[in-house]
Protein backbone atom coordinates (compact mmCIF):
# COMPACT_ATOMS: atom_id res chain seq x y z
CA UNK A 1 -8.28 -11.94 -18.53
CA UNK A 2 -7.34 -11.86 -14.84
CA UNK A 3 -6.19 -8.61 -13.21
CA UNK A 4 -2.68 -8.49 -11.37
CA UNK A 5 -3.70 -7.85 -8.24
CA UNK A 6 -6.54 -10.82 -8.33
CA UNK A 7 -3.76 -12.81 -8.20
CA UNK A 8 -1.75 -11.39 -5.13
CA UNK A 9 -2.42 -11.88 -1.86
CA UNK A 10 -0.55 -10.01 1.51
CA UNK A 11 2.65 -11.34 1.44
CA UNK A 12 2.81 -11.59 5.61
CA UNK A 13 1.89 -9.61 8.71
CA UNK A 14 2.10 -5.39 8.59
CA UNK A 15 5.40 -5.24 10.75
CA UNK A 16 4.53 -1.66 11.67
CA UNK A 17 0.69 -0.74 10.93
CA UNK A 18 1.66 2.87 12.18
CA UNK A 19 4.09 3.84 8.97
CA UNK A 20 2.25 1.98 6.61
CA UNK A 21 -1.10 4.12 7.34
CA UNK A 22 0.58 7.32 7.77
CA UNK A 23 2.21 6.60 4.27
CA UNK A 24 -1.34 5.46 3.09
CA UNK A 25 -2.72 8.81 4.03
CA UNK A 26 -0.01 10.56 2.28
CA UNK A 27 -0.61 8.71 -0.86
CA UNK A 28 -4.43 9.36 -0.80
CA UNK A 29 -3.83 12.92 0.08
CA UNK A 30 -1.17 13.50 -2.85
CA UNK A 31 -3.88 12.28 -5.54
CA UNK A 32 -7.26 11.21 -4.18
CA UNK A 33 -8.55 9.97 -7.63
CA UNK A 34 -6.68 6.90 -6.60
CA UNK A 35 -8.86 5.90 -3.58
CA UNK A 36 -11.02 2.97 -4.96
CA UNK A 37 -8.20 0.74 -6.22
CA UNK A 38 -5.89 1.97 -3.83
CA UNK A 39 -8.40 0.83 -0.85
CA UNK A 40 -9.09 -2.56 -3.00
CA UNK A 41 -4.65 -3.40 -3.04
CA UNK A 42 -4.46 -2.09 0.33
CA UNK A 43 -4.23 -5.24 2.00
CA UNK A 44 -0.98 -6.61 -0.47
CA UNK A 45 0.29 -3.19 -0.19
CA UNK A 46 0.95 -2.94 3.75
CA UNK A 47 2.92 -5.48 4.47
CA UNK A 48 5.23 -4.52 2.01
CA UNK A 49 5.45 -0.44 3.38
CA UNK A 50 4.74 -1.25 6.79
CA UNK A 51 8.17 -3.37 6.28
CA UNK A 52 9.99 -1.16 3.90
CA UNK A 53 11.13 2.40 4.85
CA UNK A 54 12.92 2.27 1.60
CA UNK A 55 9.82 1.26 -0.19
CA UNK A 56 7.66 3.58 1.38
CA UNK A 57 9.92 6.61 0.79
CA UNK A 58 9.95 5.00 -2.96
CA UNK A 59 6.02 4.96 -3.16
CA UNK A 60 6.19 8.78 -1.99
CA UNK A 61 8.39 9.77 -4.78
C-alpha cells in the first residue's frame, strides 16, 4: 500500500518562506516527537502555510 504523502508533491512556490519556518519551529517546538515525518512532508507542507495565514493559525491550534 502507498502512503499519502508518497503521492503529494509541493503544490507551488513558498510565497513567504519567513512564516512558514517560524510556524515550522512552532510546530516542532509544541511536540518534537513529530520531527522525522514532519521534516519528510515539509516540502508539501510550506507552500501551503507559507500561503495560508489562516492555515497556519489552523495548524497551531
Amino acid at each position: 500500500m502507498t502512503r499519502l504523502l508518497d503521492q503529494m508533491g509541493p503544490c507551488g512556490p513558498v510565497i513567504d518562506a519567513r512564516a512558514a519556518d517560524r510556524l515550522r519551529s512552532q510546530l516542532l517546538a509544541a511536540d518534537p516527537g513529530v520531527a522525522p515525518l514532519f521534516d519528510e512532508a515539509w516540502p508539501v507542507l510550506a507552500p501551503v502555510f507559507g500561503a495560508s495565514t489562516y492555515l497556519a493559525s489552523l495548524a497551531r491550534r
